[in-house]
C-alpha atoms as a PDB file:
ATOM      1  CA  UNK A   1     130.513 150.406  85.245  1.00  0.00           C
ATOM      2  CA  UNK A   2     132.211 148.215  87.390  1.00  0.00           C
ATOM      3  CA  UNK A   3     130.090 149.587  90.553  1.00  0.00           C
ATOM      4  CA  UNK A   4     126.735 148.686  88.099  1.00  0.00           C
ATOM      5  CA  UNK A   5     128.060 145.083  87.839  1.00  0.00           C
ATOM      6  CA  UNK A   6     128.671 144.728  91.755  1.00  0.00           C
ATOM      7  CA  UNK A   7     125.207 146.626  92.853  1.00  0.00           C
ATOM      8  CA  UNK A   8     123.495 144.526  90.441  1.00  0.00           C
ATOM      9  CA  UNK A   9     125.374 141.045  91.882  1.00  0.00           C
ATOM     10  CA  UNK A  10     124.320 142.760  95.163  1.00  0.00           C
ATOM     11  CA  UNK A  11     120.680 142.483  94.286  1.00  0.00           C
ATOM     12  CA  UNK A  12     120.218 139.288  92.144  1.00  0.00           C
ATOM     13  CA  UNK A  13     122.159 137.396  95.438  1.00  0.00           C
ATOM     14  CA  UNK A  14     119.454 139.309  97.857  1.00  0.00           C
ATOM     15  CA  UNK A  15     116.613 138.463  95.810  1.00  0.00           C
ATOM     16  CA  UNK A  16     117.966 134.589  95.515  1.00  0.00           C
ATOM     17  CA  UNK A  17     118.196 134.368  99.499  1.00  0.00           C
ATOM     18  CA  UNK A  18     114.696 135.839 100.195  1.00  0.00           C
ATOM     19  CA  UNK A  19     113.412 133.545  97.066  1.00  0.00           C
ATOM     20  CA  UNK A  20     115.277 130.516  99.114  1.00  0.00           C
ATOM     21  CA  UNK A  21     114.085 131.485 102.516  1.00  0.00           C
ATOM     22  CA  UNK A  22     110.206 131.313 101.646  1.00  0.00           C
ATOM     23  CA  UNK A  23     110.906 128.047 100.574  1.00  0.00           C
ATOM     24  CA  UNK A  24     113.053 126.461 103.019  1.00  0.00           C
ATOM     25  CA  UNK A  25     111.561 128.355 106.406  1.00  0.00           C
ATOM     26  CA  UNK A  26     108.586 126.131 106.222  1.00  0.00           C
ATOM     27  CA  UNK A  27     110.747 122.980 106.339  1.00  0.00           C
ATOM     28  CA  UNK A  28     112.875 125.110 108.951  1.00  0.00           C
ATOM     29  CA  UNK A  29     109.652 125.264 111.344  1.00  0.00           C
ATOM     30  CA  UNK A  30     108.714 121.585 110.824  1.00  0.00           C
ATOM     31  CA  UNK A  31     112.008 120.642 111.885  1.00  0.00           C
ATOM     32  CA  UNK A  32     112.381 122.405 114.930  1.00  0.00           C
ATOM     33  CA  UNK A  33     109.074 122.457 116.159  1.00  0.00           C
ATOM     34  CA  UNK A  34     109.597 118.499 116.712  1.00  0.00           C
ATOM     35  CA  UNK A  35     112.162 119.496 119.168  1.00  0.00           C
ATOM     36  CA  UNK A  36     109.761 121.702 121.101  1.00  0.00           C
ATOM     37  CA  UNK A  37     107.700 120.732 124.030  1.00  0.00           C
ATOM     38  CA  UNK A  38     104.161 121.241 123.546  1.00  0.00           C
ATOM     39  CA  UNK A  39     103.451 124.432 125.878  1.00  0.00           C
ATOM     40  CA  UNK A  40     106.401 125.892 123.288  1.00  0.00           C
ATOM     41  CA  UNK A  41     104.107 125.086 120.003  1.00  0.00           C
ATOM     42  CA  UNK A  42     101.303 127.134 121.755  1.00  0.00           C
ATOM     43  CA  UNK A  43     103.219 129.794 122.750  1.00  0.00           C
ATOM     44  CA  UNK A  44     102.194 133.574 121.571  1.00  0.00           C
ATOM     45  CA  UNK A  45     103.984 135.229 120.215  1.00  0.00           C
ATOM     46  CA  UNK A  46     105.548 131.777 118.736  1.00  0.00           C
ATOM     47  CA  UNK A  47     109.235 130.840 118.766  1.00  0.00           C
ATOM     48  CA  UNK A  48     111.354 129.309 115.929  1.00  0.00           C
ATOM     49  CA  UNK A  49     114.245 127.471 117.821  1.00  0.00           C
ATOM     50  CA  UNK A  50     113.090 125.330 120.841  1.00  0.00           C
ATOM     51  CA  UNK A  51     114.007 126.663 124.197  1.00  0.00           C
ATOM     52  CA  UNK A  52     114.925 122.788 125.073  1.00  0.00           C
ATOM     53  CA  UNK A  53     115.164 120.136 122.563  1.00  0.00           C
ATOM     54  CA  UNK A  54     112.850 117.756 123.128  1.00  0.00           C
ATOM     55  CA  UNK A  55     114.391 114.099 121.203  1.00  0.00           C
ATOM     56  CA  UNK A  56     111.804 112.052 122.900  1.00  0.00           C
ATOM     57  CA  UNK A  57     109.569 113.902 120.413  1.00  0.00           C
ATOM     58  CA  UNK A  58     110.652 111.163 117.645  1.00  0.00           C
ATOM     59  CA  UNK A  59     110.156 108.214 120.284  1.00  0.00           C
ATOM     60  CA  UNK A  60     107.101 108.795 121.270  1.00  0.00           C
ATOM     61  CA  UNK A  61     105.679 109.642 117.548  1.00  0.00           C
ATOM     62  CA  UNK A  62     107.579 106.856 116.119  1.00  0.00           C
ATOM     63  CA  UNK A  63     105.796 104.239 118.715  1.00  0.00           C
ATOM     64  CA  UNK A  64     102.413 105.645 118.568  1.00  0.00           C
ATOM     65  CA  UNK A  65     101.442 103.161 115.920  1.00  0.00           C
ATOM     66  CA  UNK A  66     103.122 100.471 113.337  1.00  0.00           C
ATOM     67  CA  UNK A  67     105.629 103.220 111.960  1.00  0.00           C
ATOM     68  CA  UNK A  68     108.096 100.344 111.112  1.00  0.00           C
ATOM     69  CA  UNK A  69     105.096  98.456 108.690  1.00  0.00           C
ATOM     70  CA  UNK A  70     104.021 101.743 107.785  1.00  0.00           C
ATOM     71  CA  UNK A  71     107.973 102.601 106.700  1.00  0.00           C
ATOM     72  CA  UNK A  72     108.644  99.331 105.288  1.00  0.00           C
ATOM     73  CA  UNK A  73     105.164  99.197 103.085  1.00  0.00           C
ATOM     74  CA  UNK A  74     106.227 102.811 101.666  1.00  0.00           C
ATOM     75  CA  UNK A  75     109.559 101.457 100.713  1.00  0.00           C
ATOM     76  CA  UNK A  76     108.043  98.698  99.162  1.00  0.00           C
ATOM     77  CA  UNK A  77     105.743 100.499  97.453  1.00  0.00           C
ATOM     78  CA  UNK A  78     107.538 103.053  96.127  1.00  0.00           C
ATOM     79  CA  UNK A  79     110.736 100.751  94.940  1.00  0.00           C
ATOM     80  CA  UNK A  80     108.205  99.128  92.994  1.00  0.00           C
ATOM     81  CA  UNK A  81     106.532 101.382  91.117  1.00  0.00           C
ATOM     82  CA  UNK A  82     109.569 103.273  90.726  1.00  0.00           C
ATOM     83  CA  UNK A  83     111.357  99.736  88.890  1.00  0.00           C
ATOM     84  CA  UNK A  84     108.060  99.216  86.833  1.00  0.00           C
ATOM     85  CA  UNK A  85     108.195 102.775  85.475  1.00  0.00           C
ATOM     86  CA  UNK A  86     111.396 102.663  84.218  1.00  0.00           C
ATOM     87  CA  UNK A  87     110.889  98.716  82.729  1.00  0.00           C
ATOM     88  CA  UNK A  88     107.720 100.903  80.643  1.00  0.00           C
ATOM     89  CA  UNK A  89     108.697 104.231  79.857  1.00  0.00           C
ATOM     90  CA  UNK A  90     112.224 103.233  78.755  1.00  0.00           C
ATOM     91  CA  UNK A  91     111.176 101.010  75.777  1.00  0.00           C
ATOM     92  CA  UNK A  92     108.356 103.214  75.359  1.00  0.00           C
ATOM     93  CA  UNK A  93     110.279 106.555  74.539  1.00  0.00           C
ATOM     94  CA  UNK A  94     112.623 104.600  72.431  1.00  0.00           C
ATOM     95  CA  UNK A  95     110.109 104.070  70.162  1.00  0.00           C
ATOM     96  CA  UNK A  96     108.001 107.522  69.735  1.00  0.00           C
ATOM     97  CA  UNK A  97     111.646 108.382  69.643  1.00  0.00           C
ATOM     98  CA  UNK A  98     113.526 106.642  66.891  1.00  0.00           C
ATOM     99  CA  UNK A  99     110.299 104.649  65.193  1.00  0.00           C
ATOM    100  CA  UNK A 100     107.961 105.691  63.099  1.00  0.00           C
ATOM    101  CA  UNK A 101     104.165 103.924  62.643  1.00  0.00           C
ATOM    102  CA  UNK A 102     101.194 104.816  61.958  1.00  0.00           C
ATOM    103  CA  UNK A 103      99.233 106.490  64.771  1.00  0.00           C
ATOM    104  CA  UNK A 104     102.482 107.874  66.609  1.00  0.00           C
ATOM    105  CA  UNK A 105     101.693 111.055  66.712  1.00  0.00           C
ATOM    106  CA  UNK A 106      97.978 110.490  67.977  1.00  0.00           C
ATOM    107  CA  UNK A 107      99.134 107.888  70.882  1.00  0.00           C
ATOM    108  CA  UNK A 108     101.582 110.089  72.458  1.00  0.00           C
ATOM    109  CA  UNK A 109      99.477 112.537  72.030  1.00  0.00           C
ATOM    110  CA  UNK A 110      96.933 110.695  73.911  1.00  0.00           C
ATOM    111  CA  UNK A 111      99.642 109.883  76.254  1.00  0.00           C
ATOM    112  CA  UNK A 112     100.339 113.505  76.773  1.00  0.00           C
ATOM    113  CA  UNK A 113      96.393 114.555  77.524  1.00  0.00           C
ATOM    114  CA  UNK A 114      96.773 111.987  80.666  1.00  0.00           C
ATOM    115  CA  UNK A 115      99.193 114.393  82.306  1.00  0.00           C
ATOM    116  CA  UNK A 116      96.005 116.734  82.762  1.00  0.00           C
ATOM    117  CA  UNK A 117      93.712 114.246  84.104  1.00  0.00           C
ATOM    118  CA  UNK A 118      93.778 114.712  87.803  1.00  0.00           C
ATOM    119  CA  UNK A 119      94.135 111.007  89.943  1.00  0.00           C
ATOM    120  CA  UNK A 120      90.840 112.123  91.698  1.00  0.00           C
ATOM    121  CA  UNK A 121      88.957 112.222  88.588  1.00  0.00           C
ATOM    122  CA  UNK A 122      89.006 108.422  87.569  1.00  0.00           C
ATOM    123  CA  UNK A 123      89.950 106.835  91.225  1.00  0.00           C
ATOM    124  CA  UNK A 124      86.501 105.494  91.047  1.00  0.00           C
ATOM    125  CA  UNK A 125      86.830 103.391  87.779  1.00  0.00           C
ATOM    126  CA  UNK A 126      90.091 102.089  88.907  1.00  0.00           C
ATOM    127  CA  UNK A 127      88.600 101.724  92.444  1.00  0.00           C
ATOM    128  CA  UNK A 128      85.944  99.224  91.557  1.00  0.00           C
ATOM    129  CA  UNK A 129      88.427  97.508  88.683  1.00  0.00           C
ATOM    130  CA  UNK A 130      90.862  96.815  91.843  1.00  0.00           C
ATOM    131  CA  UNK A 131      88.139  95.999  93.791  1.00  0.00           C
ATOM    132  CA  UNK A 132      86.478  93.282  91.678  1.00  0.00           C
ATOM    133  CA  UNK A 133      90.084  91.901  90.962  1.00  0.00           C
ATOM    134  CA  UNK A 134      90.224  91.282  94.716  1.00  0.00           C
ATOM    135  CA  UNK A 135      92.881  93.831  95.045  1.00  0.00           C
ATOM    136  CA  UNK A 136      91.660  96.356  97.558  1.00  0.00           C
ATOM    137  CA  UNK A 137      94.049  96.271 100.475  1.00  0.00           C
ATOM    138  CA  UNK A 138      96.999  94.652  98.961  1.00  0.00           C
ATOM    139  CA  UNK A 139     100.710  96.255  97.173  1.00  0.00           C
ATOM    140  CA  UNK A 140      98.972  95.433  93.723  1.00  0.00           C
ATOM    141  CA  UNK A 141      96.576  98.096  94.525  1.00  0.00           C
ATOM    142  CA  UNK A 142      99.185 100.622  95.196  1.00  0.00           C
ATOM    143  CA  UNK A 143     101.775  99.870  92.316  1.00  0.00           C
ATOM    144  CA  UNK A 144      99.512  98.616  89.821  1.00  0.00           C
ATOM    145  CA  UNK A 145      97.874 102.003  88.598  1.00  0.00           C
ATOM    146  CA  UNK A 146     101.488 103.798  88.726  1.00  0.00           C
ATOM    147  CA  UNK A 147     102.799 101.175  86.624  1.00  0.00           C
ATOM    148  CA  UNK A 148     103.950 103.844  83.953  1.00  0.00           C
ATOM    149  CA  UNK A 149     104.570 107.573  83.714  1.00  0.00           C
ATOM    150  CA  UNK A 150     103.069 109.705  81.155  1.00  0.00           C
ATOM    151  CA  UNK A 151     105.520 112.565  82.255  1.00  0.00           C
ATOM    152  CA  UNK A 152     109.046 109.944  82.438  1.00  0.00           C
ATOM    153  CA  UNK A 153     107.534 108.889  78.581  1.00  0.00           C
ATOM    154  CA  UNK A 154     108.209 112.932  77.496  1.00  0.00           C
ATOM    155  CA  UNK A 155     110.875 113.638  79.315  1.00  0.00           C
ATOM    156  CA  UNK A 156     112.375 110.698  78.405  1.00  0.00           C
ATOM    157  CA  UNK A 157     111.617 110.843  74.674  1.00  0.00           C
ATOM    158  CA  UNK A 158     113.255 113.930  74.662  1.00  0.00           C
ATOM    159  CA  UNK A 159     116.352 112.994  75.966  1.00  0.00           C
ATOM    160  CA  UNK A 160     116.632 110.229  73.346  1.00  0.00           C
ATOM    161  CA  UNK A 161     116.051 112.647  70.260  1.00  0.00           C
ATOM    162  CA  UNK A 162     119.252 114.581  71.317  1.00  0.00           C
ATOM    163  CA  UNK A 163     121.196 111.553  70.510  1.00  0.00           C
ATOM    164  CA  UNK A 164     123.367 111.744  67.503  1.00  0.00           C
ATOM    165  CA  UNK A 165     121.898 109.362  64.614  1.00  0.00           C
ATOM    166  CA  UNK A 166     125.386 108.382  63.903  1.00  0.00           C
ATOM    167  CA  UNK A 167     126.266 106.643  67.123  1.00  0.00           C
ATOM    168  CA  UNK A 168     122.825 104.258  66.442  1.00  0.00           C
ATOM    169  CA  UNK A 169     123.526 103.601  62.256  1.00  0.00           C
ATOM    170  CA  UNK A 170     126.912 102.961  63.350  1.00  0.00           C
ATOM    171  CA  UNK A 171     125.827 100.105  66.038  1.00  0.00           C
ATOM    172  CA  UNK A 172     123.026  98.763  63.248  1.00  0.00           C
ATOM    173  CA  UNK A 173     125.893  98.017  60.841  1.00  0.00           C
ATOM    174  CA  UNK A 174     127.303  96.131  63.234  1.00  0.00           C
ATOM    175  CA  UNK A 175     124.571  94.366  63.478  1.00  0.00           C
ATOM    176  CA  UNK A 176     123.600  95.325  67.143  1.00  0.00           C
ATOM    177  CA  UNK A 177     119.618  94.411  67.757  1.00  0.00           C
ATOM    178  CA  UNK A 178     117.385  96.972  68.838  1.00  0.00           C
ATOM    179  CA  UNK A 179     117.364  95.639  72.607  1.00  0.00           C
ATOM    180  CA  UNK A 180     121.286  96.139  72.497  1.00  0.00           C
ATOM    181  CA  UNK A 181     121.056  99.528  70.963  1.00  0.00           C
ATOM    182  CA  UNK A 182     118.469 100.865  73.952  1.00  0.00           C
ATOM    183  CA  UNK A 183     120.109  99.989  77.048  1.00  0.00           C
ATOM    184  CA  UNK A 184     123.899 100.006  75.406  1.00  0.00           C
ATOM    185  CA  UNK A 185     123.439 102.962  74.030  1.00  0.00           C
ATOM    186  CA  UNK A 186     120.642 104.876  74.821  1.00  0.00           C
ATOM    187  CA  UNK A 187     120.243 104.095  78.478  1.00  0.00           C
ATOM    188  CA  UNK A 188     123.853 105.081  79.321  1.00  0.00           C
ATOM    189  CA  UNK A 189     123.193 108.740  77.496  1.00  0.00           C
ATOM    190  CA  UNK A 190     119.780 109.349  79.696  1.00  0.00           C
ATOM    191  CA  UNK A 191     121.329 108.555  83.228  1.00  0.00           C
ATOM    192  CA  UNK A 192     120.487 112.146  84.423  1.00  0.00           C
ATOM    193  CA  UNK A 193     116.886 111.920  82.716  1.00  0.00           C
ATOM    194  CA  UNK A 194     116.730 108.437  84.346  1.00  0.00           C
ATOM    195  CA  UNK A 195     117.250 109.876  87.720  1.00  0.00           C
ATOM    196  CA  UNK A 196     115.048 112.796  87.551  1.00  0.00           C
ATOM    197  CA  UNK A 197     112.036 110.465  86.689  1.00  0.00           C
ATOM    198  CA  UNK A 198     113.053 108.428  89.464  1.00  0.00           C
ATOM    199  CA  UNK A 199     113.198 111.244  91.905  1.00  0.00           C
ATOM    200  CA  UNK A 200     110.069 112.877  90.656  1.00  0.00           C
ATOM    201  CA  UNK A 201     108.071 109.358  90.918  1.00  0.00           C
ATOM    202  CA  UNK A 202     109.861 108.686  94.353  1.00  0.00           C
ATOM    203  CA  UNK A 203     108.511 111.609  95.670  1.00  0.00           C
ATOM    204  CA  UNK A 204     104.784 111.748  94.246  1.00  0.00           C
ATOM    205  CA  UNK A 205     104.783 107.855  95.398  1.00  0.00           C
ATOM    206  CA  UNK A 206     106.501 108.466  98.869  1.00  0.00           C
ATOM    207  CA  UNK A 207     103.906 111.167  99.748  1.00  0.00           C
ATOM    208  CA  UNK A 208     101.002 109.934  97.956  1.00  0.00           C
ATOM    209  CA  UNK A 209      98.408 109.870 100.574  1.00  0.00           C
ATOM    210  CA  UNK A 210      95.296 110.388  98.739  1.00  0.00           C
ATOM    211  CA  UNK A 211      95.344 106.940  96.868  1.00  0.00           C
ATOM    212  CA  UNK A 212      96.806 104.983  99.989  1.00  0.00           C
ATOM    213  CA  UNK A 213      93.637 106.367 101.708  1.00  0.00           C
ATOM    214  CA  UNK A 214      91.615 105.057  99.175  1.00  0.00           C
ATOM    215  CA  UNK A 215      92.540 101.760  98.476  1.00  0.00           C
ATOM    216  CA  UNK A 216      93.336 100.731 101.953  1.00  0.00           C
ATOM    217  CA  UNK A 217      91.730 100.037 105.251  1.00  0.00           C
ATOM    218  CA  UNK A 218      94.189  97.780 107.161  1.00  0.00           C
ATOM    219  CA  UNK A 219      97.459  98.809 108.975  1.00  0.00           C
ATOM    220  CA  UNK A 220      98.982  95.711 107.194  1.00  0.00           C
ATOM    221  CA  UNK A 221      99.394  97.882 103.884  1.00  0.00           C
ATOM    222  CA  UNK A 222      98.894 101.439 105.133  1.00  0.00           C
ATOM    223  CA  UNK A 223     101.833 103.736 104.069  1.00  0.00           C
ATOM    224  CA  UNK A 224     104.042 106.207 106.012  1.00  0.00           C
ATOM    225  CA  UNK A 225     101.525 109.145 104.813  1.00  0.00           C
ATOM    226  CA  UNK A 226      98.286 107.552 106.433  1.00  0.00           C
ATOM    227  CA  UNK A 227     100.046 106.826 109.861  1.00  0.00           C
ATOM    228  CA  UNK A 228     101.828 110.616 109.958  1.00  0.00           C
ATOM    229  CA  UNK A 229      98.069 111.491 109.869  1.00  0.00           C
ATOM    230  CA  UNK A 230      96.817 108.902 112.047  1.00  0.00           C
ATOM    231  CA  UNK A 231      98.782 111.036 114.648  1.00  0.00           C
ATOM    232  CA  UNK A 232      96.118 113.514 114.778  1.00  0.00           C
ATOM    233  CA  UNK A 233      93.444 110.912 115.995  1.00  0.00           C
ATOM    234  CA  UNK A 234      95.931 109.240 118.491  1.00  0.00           C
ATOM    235  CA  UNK A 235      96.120 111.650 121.251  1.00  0.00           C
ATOM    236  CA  UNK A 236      94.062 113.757 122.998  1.00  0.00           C
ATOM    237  CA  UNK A 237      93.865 117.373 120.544  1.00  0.00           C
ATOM    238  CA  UNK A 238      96.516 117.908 117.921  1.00  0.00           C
ATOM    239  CA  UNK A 239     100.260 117.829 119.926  1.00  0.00           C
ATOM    240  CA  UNK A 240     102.013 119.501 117.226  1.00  0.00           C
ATOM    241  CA  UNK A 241     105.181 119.082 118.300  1.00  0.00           C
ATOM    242  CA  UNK A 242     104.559 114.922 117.908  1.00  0.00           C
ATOM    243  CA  UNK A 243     103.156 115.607 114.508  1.00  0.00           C
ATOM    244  CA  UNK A 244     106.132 117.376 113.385  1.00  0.00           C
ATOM    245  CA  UNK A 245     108.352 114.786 114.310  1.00  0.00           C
ATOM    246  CA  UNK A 246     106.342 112.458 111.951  1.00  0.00           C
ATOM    247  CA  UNK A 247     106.209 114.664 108.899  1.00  0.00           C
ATOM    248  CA  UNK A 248     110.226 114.983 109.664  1.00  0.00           C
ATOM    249  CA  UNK A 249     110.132 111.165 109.353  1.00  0.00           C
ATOM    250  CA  UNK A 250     108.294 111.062 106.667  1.00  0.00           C
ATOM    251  CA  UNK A 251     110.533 113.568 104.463  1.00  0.00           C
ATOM    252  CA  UNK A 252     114.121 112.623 106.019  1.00  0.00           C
ATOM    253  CA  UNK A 253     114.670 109.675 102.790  1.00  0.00           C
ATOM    254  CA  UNK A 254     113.534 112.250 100.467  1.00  0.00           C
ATOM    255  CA  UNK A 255     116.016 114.634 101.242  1.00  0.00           C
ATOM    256  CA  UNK A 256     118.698 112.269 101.616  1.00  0.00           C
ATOM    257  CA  UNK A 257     117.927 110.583  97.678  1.00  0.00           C
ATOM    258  CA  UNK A 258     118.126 114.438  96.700  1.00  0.00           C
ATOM    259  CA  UNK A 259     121.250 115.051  98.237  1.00  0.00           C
ATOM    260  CA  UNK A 260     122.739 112.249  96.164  1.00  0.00           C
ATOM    261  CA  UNK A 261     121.099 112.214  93.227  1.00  0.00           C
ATOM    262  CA  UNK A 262     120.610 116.376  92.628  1.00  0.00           C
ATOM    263  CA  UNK A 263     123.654 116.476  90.102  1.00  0.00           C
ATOM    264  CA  UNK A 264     122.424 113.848  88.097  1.00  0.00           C
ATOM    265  CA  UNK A 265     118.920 116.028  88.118  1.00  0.00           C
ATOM    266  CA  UNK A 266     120.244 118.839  87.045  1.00  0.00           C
ATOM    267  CA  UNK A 267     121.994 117.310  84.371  1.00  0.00           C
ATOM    268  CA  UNK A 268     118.792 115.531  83.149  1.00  0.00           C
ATOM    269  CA  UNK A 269     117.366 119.104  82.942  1.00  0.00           C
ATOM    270  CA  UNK A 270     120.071 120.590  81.234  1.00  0.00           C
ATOM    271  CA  UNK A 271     120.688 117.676  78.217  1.00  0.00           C
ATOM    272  CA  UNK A 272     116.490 117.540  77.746  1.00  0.00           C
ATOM    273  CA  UNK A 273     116.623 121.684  77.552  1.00  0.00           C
ATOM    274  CA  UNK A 274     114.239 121.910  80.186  1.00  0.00           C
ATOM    275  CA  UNK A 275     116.128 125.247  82.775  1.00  0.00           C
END
C-alpha cells in the first residue's frame, strides 16, 4: 500500500514538471535568446543557452526607438484603467450583490453576454465614437473603453455573496451608511479578489497591442507593445536576438507584480470557489 502511495506521488510530481516545462520553456527561450548573438539564433541545429552572453542585446533594443515614452505611456495607461475599474466594478458588485431591483437579473445578465463579445467585433463603433470626440491619439482613447470590467463585476460579485449577512445587519443598526458598509466592510473581505482583477486587467492592458494599434498613430502615445514590434521594421531582416530582448522588457513588470501579488491571487480564487 504504502509503495502505491509513493509510485503514485512519483507520477502526479512527473506529470506536474512536464505540465510546468511546456509552459515555462517558451519564456525560457525568450530569455536567453536575448543573450545570444545573432549567428547563435540562426544556428541549426539551435541552442538553448547562449555560447556568450550578449548584454548589449538590451542596449541596443532599448535605444532603437522611444522605449522610455513607450514604457512610461504603458504605465500610464495601464495604472489608469486599472484605478477606474476598480472605482466601477466595486460599487457595481455591491449592488447585484446585496440589492435587489427590478431588472437585476437581466442587467447582469447583459453584463455577462459582454464577456463573449470579442474587442475586434465593435472596435469600429467605438473607433469612430473616439474619433468624432477628438480622441484618436490621446490616453482617453486607451483608458476610456476599459473603463470597467465585465469579468472584475462577476468575480467580484461573488466574492461579496460569501460574506456573512450578520457582519452587514450588524453595521446597519449602527447606523453605518451604505458607502461605509462597502469599503469598511466589504472591500477589506475581497483584497485577494481585488488583486486578481487587478492582475488580470494589468496584464490584458500591459500587452494589449491590438487596440494601441488602432487608436494610435504617433510615438507620443504608442505603448510598449507597438514599439517591441516596431523592432521588426527597424533593422535590416528580423535580428531575433534584439527582438527577444524587447519582449523580455516588455514582460519583466509583469512577472515582478506576480511575484508579489500571487498569494493574494490565489486566495481570491480560493474564497470566490473558483480552483
Amino acid at each position: 500500500m504504502k509503495e502505491n502511495n509513493i509510485l503514485r506521488v512519483t507520477i502526479r510530481n512527473i506529470v506536474l514538471i512536464i505540465i510546468s516545462m511546456i509552459f515555462i520553456f517558451p519564456f525560457l527561450w525568450m530569455i536567453f535568446t536575448s543573450f545570444k548573438s545573432l549567428a547563435e539564433t540562426l544556428s541549426i541545429p539551435p541552442t538553448l543557452m547562449p555560447g556568450q552572453w550578449h548584454g548589449e542585446n538590451y542596449v541596443e533594443a532599448w535605444n532603437s526607438g522611444p522605449f522610455l515614452k513607450y514604457t512610461m505611456n504603458s504605465i500610464v495607461v495601464t495604472f489608469a484603467v486599472v484605478v477606474l475599474q476598480m472605482l466601477t466594478i466595486i460599487p457595481a458588485a455591491y449592488v447585484f450583490a446585496r440589492h435587489e431591483f427590478v431588472g437585476k437579473k437581466v442587467l447582469f445578465g447583459s453584463i455577462l453576454i459582454t464577456m463573449m463579445i470579442p474587442a475586434q467585433l465593435i472596435f469600429l463603433p467605438v473607433f469612430l465614437m473616439m474619433s468624432g470626440w477628438n480622441l484618436l491619439n490621446t490616453y482617453w482613447s486607451l483608458i476610456l473603453p476599459f473603463a470597467t470590467s465585465a469579468f472584475g463585476i462577476f468575480l467580484l460579485r461573488q466574492r461579496f455573496m460569501q460574506i456573512e449577512n450578520e457582519i452587514i445587519e450588524a453595521a446597519r443598526l449602527d447606523n453605518a451608511s451604505e458607502f461605509k458598509i462597502l469599503y469598511k466592510i466589504m472591500v477589506p473581505q475581497a483584497k485577494g479578489t481585488l488583486v486578481t482583477i487587478g492582475l488580470f486587467s494589468f496584464i490584458g492592458v500591459w500587452n494589449d497591442y491590438f487596440w494601441p494599434l488602432v487608436m494610435t498613430t504617433k510615438d507620443v502615445v504608442r505603448t510598449l507593445p507597438l514599439g517591441v514590434t516596431m523592432l521588426k521594421s527597424t533593422m535590416e531582416g528580423i535580428q531575433w536576438h534584439i527582438l527577444m530582448a524587447g519582449n523580455t522588457i516588455l514582460v519583466i513588470p509583469i512577472v515582478i507584480i506576480y511575484i508579489f501579488a500571487r498569494k493574494k491571487i490565489i486566495e481570491g480564487f480560493v474564497y470566490t470557489g473558483i480552483k
